[in-house]
C-alpha atoms as a PDB file:
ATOM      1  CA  UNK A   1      -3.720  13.643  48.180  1.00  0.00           C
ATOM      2  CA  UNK A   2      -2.304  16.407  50.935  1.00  0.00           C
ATOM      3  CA  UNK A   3       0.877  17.509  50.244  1.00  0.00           C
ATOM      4  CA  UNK A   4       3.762  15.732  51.800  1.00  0.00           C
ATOM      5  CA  UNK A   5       6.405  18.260  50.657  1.00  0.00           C
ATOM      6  CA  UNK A   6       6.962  20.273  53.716  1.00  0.00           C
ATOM      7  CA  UNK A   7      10.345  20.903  53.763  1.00  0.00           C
ATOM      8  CA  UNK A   8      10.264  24.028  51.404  1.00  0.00           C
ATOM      9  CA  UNK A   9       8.159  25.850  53.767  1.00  0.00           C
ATOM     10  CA  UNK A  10      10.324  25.704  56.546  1.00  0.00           C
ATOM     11  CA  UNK A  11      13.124  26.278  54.919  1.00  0.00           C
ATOM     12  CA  UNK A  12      11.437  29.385  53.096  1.00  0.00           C
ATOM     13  CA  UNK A  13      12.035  31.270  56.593  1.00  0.00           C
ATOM     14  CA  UNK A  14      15.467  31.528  56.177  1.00  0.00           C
ATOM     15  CA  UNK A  15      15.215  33.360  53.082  1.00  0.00           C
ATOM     16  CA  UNK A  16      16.988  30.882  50.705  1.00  0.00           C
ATOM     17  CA  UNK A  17      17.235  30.505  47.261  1.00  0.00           C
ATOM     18  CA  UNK A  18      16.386  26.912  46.744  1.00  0.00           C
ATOM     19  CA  UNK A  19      17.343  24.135  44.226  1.00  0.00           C
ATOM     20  CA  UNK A  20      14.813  21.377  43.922  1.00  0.00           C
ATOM     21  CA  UNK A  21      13.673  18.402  42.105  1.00  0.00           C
ATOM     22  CA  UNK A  22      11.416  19.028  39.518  1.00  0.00           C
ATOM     23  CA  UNK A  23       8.382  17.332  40.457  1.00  0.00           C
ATOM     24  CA  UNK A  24       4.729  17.860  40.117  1.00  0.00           C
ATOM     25  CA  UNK A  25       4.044  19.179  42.931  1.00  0.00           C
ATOM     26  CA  UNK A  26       7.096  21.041  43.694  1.00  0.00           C
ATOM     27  CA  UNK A  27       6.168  22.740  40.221  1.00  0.00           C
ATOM     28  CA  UNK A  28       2.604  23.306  41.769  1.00  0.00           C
ATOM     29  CA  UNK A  29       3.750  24.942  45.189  1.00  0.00           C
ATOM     30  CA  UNK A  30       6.129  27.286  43.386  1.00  0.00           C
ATOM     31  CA  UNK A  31       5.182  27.486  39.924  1.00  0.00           C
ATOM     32  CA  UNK A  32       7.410  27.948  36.501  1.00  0.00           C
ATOM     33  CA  UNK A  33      10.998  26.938  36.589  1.00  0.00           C
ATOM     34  CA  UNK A  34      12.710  30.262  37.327  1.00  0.00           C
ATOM     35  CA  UNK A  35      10.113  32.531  38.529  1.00  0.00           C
ATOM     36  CA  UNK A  36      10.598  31.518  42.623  1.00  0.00           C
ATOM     37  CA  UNK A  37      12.969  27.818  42.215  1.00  0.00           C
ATOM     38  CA  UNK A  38      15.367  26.510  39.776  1.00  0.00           C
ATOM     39  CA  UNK A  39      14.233  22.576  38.668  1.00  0.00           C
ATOM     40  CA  UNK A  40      16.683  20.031  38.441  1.00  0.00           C
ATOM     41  CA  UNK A  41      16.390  16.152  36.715  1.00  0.00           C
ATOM     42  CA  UNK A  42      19.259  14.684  37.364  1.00  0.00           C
ATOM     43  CA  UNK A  43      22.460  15.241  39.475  1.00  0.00           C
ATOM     44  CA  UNK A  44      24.389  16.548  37.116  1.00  0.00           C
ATOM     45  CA  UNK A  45      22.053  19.148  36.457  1.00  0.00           C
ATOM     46  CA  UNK A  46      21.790  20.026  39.862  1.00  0.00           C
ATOM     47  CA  UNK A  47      25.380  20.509  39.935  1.00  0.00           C
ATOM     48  CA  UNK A  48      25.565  22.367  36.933  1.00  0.00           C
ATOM     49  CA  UNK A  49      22.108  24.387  38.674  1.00  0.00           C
ATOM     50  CA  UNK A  50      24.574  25.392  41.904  1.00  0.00           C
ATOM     51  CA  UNK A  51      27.288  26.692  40.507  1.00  0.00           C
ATOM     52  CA  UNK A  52      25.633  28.535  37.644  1.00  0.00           C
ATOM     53  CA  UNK A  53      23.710  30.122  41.249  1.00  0.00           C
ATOM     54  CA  UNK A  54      27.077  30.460  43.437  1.00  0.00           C
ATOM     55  CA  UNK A  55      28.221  32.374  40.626  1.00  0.00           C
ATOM     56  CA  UNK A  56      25.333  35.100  40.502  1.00  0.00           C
ATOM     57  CA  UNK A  57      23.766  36.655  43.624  1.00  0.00           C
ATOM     58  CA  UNK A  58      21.750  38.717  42.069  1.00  0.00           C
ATOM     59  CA  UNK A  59      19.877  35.261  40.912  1.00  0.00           C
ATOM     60  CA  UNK A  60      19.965  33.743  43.866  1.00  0.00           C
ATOM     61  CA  UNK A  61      18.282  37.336  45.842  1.00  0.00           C
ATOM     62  CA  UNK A  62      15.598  37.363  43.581  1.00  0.00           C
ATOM     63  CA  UNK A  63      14.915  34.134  43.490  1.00  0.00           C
ATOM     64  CA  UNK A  64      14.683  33.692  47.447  1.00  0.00           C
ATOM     65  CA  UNK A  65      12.490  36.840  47.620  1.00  0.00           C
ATOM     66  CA  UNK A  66      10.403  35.673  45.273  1.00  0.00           C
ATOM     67  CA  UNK A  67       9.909  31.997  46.784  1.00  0.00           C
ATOM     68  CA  UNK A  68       9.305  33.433  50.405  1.00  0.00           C
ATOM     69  CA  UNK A  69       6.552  36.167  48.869  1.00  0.00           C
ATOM     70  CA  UNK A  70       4.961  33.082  47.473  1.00  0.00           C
ATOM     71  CA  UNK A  71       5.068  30.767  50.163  1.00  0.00           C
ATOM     72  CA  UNK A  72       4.136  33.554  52.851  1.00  0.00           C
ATOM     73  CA  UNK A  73       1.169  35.018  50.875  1.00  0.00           C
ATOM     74  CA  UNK A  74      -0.428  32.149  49.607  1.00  0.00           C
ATOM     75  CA  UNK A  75      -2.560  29.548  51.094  1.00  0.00           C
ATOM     76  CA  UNK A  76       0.288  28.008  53.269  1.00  0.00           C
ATOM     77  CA  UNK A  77      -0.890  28.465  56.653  1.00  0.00           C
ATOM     78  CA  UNK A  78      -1.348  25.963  58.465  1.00  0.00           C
ATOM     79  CA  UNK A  79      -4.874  26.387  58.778  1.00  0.00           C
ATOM     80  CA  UNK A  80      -4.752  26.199  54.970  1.00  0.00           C
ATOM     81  CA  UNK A  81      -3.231  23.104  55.235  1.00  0.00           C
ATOM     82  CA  UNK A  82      -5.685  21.535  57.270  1.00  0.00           C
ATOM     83  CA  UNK A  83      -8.649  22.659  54.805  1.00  0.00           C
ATOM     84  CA  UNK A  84      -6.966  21.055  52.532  1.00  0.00           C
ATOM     85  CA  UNK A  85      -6.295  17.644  54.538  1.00  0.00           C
ATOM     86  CA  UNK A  86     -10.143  17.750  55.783  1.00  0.00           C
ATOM     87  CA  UNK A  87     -11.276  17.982  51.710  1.00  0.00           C
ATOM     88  CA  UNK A  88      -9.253  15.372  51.456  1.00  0.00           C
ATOM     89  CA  UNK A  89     -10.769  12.883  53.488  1.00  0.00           C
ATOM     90  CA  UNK A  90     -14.436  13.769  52.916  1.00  0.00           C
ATOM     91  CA  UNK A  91     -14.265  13.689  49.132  1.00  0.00           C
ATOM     92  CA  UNK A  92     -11.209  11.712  48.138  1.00  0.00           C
ATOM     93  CA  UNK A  93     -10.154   8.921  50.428  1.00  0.00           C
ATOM     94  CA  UNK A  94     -13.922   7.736  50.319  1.00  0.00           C
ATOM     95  CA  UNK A  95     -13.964   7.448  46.581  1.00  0.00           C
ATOM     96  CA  UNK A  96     -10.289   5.863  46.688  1.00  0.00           C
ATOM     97  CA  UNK A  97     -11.153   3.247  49.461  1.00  0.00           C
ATOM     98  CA  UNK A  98     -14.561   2.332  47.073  1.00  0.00           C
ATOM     99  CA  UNK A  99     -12.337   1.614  43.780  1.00  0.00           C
ATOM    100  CA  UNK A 100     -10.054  -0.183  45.924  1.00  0.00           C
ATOM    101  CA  UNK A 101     -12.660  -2.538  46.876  1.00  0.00           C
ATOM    102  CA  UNK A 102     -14.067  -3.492  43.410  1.00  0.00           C
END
């Protein structure tokens, strides 16, 4: 189904390094754990995640450069977006709706 995660992009134009939940498709939108995001499981580990990150700038740069490069030159416009949504309903919704009414 379309994305619902939409909060990363907009918060990619600030330029921040960003903690998230590790999550299917937050792992899809920005890949390993590391390269763009740091993952987190539980609270704890988020906590542990943020200070290990308050701790290091030099983390937290790269990481936010390499999250916005991502974000800004992939297929995350919003026309991309809506190619996606439009595939969506022409080949998926139909074939969900169908095994829903068997």
């Amino acid at each position: 189904p379309p994305r619902s995660t939409l909060f990363p992009y907009t918060t990619l134009f600030r330029s921040t390094c960003m903690v998230v939940e590790d999550t299917e498709e937050h792992r899809e939108i920005f890949g390993p754990d590391g390269e763009c995001v740091v993952y987190f499981q539980s609270a704890n580990e988020m906590l542990a995640v943020v200070r290990r990150l308050v701790a290091d700038d030099e983390a937290r740069t790269r990481l936010a450069d390499a999250c916005y490069k991502r974000i800004c030159g992939g297929r995350n416009t919003y026309q991309d977006r809506l190619v996606e949504m439009l595939r969506y309903l022409k080949e998926d919704l139909p074939a969900l709706a169908e095994a829903d009414s068997l």
